[in-house]
N, C-alpha and C. Protein backbone atom coordinates (compact mmCIF):
# COMPACT_ATOMS: atom_id res chain seq x y z
N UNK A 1 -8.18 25.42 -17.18
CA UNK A 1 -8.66 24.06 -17.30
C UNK A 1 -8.01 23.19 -16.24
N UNK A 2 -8.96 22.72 -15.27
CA UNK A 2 -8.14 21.59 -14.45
C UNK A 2 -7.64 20.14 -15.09
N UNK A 3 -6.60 20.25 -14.50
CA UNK A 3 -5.99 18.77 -14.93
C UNK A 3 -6.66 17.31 -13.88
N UNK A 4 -7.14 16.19 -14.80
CA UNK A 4 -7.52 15.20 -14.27
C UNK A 4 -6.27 14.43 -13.34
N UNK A 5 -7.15 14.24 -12.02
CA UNK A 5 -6.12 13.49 -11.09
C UNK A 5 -5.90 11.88 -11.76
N UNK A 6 -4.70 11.67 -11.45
CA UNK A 6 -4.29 10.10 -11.99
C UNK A 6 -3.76 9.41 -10.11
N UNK A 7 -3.92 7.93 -10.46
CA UNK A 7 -3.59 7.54 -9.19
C UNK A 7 -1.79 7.00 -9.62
N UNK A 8 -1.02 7.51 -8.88
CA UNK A 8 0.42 7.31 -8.71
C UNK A 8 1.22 6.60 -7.37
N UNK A 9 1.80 6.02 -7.49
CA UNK A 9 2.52 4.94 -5.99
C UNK A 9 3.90 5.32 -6.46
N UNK A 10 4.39 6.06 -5.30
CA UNK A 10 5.73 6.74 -5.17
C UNK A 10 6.15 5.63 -4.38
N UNK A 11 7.55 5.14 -4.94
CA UNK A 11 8.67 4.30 -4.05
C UNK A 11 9.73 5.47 -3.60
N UNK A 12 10.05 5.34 -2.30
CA UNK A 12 10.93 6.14 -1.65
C UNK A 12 12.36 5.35 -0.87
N UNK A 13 12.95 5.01 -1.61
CA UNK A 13 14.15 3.97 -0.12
C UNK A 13 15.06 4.84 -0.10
N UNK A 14 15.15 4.60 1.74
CA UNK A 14 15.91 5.57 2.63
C UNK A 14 16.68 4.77 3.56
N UNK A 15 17.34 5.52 4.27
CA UNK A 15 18.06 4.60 5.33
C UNK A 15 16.74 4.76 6.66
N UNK A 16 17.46 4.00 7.61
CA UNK A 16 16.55 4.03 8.41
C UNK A 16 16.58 4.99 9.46
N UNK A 17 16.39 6.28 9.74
CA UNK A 17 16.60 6.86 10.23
C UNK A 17 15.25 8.13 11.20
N UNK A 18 15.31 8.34 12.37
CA UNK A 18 14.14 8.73 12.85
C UNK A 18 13.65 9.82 12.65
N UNK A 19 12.12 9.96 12.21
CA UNK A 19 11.68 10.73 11.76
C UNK A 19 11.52 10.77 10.04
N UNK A 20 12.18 10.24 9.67
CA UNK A 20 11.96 10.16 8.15
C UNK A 20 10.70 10.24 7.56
N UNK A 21 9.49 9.61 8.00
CA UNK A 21 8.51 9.28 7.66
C UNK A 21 7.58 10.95 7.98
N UNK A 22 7.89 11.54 8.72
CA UNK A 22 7.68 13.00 8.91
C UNK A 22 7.77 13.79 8.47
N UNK A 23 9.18 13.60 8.16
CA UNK A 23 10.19 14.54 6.46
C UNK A 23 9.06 14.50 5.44
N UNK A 24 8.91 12.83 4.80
CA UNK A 24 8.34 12.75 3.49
C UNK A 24 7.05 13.39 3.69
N UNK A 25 6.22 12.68 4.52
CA UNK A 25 4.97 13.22 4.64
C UNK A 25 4.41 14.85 4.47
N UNK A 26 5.08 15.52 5.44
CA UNK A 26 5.14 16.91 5.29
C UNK A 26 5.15 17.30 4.33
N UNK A 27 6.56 17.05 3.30
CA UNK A 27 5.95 17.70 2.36
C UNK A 27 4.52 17.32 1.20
N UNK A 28 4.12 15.91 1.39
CA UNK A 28 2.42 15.94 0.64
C UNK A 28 2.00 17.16 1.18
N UNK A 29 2.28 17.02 2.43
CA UNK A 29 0.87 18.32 3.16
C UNK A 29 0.83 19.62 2.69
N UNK A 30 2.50 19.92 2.35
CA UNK A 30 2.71 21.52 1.97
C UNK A 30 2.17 21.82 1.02
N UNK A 31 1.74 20.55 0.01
CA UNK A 31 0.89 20.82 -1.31
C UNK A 31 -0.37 20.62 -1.23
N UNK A 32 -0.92 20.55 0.05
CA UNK A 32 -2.69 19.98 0.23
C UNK A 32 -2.11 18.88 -0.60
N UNK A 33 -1.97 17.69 -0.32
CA UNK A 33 -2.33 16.37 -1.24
C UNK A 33 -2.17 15.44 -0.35
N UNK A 34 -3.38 14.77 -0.64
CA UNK A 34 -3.68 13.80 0.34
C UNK A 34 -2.89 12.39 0.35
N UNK A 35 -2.24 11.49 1.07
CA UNK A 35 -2.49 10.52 0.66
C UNK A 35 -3.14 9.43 0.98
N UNK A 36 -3.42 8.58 -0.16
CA UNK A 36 -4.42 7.55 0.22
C UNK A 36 -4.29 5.93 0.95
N UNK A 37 -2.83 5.81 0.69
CA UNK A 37 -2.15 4.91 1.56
C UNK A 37 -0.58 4.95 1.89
N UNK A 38 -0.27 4.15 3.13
CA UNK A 38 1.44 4.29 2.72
C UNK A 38 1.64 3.19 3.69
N UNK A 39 2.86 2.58 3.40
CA UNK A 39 3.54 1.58 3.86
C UNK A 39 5.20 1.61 3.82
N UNK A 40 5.37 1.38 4.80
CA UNK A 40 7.33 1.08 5.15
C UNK A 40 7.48 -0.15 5.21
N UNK A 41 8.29 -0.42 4.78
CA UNK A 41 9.20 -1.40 5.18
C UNK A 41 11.10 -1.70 4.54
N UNK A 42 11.25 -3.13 5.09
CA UNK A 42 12.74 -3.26 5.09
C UNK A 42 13.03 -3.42 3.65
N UNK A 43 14.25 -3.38 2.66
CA UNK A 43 13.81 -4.12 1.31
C UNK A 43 14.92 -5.16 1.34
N UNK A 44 15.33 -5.37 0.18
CA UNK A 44 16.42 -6.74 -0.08
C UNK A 44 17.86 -6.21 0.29
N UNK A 45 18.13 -4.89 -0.02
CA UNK A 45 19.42 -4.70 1.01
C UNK A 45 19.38 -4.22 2.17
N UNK A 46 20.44 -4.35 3.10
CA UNK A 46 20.43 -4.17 4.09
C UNK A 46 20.62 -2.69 4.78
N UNK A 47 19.69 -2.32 5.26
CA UNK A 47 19.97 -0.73 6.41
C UNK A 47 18.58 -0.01 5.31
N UNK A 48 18.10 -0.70 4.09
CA UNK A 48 17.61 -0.01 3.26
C UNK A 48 16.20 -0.12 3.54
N UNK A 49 15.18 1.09 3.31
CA UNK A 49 13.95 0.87 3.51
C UNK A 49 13.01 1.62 2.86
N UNK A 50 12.03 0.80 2.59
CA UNK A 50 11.27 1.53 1.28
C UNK A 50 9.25 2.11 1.84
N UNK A 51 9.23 3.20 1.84
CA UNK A 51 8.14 3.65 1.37
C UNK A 51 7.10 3.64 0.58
N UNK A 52 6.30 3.08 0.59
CA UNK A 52 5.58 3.01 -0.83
C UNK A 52 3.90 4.06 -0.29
N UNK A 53 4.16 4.96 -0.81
CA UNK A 53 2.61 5.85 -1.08
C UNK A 53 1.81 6.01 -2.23
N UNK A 54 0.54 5.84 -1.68
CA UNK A 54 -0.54 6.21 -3.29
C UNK A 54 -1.21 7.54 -2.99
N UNK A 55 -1.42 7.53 -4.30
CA UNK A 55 -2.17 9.11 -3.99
C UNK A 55 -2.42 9.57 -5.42
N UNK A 56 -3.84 10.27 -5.61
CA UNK A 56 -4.26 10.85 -6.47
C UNK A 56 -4.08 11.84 -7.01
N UNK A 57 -3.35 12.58 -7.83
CA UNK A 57 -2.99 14.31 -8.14
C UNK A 57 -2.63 14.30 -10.18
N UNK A 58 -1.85 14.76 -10.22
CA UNK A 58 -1.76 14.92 -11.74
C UNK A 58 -0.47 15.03 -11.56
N UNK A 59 0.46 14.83 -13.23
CA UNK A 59 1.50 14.57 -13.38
C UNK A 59 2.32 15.78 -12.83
N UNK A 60 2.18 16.99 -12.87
CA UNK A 60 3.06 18.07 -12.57
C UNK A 60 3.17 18.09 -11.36
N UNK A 61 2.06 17.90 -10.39
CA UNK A 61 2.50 18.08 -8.78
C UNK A 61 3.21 17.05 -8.80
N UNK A 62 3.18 15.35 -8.50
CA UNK A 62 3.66 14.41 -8.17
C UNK A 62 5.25 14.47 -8.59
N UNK A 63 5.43 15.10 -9.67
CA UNK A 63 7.21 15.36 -10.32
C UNK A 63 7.40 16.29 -9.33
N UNK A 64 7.21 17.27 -9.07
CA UNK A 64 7.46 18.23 -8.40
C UNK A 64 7.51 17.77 -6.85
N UNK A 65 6.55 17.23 -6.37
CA UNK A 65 6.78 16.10 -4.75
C UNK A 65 8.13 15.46 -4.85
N UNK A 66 8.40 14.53 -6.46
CA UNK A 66 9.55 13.66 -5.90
C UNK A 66 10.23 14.28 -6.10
N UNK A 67 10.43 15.22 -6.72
CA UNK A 67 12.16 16.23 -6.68
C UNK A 67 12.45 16.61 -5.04
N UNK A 68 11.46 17.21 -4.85
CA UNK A 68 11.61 17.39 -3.85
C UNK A 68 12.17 16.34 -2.02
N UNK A 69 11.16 15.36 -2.67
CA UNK A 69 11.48 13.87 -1.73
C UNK A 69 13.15 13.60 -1.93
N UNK A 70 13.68 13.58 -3.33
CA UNK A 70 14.81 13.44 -3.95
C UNK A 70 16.00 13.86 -3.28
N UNK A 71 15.65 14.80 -2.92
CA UNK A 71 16.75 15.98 -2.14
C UNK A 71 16.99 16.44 -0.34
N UNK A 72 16.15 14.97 -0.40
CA UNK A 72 16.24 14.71 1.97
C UNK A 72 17.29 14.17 1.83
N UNK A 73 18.13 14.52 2.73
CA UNK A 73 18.79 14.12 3.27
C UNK A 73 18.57 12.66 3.73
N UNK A 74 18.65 11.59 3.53
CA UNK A 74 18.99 9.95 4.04
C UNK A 74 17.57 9.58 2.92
N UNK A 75 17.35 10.16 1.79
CA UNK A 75 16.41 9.40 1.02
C UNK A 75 17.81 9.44 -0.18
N UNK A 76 17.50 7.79 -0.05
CA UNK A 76 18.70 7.04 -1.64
C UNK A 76 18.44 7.38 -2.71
N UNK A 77 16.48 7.41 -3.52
CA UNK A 77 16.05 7.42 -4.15
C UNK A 77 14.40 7.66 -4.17
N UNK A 78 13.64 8.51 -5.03
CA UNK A 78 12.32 8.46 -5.49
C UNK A 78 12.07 7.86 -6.15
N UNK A 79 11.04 7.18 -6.63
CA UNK A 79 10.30 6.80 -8.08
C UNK A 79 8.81 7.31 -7.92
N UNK A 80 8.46 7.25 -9.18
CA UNK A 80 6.87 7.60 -9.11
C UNK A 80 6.33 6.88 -10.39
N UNK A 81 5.46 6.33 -9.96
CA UNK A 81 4.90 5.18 -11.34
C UNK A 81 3.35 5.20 -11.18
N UNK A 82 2.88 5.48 -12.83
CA UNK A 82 1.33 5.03 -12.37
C UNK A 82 0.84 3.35 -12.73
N UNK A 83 -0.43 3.28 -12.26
CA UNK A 83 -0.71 1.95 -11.82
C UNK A 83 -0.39 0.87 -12.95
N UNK A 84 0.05 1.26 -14.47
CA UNK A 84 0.29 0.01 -15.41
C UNK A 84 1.67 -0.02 -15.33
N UNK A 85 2.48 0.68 -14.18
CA UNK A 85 4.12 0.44 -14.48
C UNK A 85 4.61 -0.40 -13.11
N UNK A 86 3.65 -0.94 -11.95
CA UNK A 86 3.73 -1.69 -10.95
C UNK A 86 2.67 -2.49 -11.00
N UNK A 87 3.27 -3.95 -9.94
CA UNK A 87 2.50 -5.10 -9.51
C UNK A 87 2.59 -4.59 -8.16
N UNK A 88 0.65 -4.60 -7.77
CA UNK A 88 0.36 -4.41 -6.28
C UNK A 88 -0.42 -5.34 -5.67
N UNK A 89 -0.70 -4.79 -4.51
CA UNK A 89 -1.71 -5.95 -3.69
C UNK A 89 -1.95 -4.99 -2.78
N UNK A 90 -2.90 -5.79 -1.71
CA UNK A 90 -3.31 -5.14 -0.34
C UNK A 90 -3.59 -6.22 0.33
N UNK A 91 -3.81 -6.27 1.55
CA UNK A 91 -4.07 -7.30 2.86
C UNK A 91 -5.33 -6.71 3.44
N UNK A 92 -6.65 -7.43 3.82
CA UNK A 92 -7.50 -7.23 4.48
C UNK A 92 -7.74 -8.48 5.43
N UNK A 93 -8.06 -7.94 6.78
CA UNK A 93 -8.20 -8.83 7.50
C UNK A 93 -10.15 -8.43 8.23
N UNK A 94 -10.77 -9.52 7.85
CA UNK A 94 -12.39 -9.48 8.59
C UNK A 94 -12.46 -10.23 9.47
N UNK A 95 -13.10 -9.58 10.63
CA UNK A 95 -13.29 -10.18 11.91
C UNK A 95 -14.91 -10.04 11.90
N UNK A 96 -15.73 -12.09 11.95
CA UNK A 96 -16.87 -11.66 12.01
C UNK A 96 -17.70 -12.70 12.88
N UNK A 97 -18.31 -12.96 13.43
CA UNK A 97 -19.16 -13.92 14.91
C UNK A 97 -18.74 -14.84 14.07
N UNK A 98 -18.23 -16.19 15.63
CA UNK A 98 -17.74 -17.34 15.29
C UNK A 98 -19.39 -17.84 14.56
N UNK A 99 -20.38 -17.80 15.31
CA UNK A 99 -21.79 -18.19 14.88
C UNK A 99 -22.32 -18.51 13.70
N UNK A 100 -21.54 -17.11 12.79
CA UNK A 100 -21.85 -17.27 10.91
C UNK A 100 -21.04 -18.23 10.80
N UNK A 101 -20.02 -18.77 10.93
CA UNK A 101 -19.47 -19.68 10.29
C UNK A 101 -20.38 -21.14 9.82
N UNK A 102 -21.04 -21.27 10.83
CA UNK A 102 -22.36 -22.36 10.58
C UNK A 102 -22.99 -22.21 9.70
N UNK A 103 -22.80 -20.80 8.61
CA UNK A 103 -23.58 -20.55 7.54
C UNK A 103 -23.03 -20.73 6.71
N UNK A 104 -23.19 -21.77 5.58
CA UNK A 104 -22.56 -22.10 4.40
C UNK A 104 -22.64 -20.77 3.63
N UNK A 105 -23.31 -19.84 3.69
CA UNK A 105 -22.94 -18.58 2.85
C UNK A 105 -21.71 -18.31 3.29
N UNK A 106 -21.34 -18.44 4.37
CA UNK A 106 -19.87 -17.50 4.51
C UNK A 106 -18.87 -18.35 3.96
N UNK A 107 -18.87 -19.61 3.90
CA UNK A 107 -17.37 -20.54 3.44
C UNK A 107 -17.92 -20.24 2.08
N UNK A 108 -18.82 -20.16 1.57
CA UNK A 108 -19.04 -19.64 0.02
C UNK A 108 -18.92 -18.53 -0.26
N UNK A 109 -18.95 -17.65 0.20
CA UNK A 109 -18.48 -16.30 0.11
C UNK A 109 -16.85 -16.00 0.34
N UNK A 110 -16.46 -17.03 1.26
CA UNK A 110 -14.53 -16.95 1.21
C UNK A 110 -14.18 -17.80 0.02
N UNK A 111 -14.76 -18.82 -0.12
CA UNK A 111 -14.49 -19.48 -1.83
C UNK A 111 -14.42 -18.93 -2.84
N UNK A 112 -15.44 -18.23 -2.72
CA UNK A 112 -15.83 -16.94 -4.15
C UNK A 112 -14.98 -16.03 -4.44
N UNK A 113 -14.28 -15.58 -3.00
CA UNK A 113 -13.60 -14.68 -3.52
C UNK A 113 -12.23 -14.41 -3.08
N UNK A 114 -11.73 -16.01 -3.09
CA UNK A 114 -10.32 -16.33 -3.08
C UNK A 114 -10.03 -15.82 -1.49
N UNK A 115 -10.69 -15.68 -0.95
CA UNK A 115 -10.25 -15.65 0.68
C UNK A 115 -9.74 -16.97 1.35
N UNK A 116 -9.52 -16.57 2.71
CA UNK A 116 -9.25 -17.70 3.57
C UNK A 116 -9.55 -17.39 4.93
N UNK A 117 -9.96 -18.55 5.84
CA UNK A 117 -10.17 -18.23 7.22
C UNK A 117 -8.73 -18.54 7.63
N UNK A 118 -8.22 -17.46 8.73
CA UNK A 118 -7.13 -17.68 9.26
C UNK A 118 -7.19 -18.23 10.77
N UNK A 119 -8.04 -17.83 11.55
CA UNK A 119 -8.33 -18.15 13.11
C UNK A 119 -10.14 -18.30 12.75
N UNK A 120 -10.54 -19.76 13.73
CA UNK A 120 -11.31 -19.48 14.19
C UNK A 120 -11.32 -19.88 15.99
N UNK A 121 -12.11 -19.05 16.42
CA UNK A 121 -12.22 -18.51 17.76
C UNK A 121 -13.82 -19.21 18.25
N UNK A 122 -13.53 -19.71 19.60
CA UNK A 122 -15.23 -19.64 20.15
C UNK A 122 -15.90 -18.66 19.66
N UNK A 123 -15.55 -17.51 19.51
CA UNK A 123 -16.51 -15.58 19.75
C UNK A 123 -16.46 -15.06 18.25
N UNK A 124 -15.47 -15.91 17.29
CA UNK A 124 -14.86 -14.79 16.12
C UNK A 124 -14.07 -15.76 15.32
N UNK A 125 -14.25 -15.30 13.98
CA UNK A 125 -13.05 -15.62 13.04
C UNK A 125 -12.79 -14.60 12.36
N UNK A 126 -11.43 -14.80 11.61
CA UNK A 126 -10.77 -13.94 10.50
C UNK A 126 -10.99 -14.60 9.98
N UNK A 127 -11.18 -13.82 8.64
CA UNK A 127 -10.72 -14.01 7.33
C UNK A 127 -9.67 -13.04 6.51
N UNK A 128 -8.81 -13.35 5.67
CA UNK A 128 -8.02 -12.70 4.47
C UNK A 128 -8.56 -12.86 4.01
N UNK A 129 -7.96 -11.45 2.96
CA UNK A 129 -8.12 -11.43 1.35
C UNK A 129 -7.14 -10.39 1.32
N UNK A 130 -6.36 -11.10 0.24
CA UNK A 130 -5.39 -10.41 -0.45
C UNK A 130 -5.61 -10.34 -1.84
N UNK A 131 -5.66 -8.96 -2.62
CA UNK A 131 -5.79 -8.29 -3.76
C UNK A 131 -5.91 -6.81 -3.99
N UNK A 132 -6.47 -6.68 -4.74
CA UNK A 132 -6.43 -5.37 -5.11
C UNK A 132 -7.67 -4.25 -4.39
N UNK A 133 -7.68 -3.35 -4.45
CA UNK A 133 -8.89 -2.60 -3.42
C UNK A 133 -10.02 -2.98 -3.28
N UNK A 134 -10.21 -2.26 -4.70
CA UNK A 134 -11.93 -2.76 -5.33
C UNK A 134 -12.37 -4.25 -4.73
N UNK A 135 -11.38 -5.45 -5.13
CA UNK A 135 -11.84 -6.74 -4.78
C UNK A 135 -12.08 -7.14 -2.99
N UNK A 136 -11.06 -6.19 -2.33
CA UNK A 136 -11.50 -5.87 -0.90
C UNK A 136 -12.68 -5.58 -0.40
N UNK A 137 -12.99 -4.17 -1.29
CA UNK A 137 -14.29 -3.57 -0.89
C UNK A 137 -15.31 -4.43 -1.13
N UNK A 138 -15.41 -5.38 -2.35
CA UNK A 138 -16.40 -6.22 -2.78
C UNK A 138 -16.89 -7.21 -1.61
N UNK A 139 -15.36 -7.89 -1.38
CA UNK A 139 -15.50 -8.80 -0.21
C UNK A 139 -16.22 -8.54 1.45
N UNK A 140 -16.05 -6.91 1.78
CA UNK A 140 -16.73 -6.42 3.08
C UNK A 140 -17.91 -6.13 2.59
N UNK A 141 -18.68 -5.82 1.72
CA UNK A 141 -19.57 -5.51 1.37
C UNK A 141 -20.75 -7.09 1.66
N UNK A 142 -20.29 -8.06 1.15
CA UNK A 142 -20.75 -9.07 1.11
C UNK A 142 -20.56 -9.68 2.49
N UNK A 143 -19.94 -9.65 3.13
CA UNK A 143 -19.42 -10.31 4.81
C UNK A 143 -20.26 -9.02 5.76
N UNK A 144 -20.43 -7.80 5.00
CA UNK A 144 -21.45 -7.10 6.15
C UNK A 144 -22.54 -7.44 6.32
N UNK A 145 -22.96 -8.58 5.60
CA UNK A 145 -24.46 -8.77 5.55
C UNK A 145 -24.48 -9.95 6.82
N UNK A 146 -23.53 -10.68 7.47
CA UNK A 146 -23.12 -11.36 8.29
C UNK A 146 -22.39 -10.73 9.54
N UNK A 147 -22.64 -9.25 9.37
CA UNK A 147 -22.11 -8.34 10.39
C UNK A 147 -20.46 -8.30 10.91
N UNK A 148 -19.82 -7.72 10.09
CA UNK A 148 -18.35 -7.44 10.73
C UNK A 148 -18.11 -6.90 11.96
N UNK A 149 -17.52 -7.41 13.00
CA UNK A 149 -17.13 -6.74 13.98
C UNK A 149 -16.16 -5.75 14.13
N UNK A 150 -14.99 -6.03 13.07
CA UNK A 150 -13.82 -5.53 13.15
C UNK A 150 -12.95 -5.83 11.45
N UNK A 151 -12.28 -5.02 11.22
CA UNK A 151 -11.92 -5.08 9.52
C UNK A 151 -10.44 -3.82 9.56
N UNK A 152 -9.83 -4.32 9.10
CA UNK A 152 -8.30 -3.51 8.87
C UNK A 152 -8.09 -4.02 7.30
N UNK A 153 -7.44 -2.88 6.68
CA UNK A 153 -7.00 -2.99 5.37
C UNK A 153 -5.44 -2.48 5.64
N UNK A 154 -4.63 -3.04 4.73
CA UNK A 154 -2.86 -2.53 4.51
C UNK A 154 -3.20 -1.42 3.47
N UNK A 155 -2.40 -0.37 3.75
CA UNK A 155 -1.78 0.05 1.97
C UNK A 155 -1.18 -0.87 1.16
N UNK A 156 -1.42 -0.09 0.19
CA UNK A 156 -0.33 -0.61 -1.03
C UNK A 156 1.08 -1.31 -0.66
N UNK A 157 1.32 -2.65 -1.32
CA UNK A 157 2.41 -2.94 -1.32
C UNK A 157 2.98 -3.27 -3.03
N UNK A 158 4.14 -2.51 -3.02
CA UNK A 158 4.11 -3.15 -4.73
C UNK A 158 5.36 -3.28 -4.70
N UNK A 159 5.54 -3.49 -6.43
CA UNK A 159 6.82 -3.79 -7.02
C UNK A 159 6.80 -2.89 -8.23
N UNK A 160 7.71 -2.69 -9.07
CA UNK A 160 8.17 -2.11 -10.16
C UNK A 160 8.59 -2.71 -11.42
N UNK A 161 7.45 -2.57 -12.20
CA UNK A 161 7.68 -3.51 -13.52
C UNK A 161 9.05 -3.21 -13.98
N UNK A 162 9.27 -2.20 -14.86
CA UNK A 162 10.09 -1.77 -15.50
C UNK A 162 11.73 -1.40 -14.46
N UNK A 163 11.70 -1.66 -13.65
CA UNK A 163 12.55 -0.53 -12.79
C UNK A 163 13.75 -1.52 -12.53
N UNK A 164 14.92 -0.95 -12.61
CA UNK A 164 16.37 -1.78 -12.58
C UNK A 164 16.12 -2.25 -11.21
N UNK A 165 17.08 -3.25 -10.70
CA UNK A 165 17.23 -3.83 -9.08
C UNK A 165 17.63 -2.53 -8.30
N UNK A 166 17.04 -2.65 -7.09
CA UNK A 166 17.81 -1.04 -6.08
C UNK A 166 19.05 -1.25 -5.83
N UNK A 167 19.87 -2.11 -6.07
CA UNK A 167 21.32 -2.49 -6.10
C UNK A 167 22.18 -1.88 -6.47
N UNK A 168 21.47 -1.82 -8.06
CA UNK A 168 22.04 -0.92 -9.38
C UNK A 168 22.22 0.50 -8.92
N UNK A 169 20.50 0.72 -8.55
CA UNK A 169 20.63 2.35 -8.56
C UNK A 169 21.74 2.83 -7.19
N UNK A 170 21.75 1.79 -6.28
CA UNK A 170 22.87 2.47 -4.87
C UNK A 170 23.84 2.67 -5.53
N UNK A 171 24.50 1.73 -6.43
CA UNK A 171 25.84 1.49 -6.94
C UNK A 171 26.15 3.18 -7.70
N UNK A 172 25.22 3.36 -8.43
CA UNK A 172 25.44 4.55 -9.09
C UNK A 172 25.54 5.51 -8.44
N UNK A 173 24.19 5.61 -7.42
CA UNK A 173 24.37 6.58 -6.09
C UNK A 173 25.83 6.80 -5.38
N UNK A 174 26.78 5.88 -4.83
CA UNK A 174 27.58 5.93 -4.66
C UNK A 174 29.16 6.39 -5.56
N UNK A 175 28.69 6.28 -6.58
CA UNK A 175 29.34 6.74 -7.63
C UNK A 175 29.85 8.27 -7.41
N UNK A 176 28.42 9.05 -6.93
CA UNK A 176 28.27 10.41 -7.41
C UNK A 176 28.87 11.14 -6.18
């Protein structure tokens, strides 16, 4: 019987060190598992930096990934949480003819759906939207009808409902 995939966002903070992002990755690959987004960055302490990947699989592989993640060398810590144990978001940026803007559908269509124009240009404007995927996809869907030129989405960026400060967990880390 196959097991149903669940969507999971692994936090990874590491030091900063080169190649890291190669380390982790690799091993998704050694398991065929894809992932569906990922993002680095700096966090609230210093030298410290956090990973955040999503990805679809079932509970036994993903335990089995972070043990593994667990045990690199310059990774502080894993977590793995599914989507009711973090607060996320995403960043989309639409690039679409300065021209539509003359169309009250489009400032009603960034109204609607909590967007904003960030630049407008003789040739082009952006727009944001920041939320969750689905509400992304909704938003290009509706702005293609006004022809996108150009469109970038972020991964996942989140936080951790339940999860002590990374402070705590170094402190202990250092402990050991």
């Amino acid at each position: 019987m196959k097991t149903i995939d669940t969507t999971f966002t692994v936090s990874i903070f590491t030091e900063n060190t080169i190649g890291m992002l190669n380390r982790i990755t690799i091993i998704f690959t050694r398991r065929h598992l894809n992932i569906d987004s990922i993002t680095a960055s700096e966090t609230e302490v210093k030298n410290v930096h956090r990973y955040t990947i999503v990805l679809r699989t079932n509970r036994e592989q993903i335990d089995k990934v972070v043990g593994q993640i667990d045990k690199l060398i310059d990774v502080l810590k894993a977590f793995v949480h599914e989507d009711n144990e973090v607060v996320h978001q995403e960043i989309a940026l639409y690039k679409i003819k300065t021209t539509e803007l003359k169309s009250n559908n489009v400032e009603q269509v960034v109204r609607e759906n909590s967007a904003k124009v960030l630049t407008v240009d003789p040739d082009f404007i952006v727009i944001e939207k920041t939320g969750h995927k689905e509400e992304i996809q909704v938003l290009f869907e509706k702005l293609k009808t006004f022809g996108i030129l150009e469109f970038a989405r972020s991964g996942r960026v989140a936080v951790t409902k339940p999860m002590k400060d990374l402070t705590s967990y170094l402190k202990e880390f250092e402990k050991k």
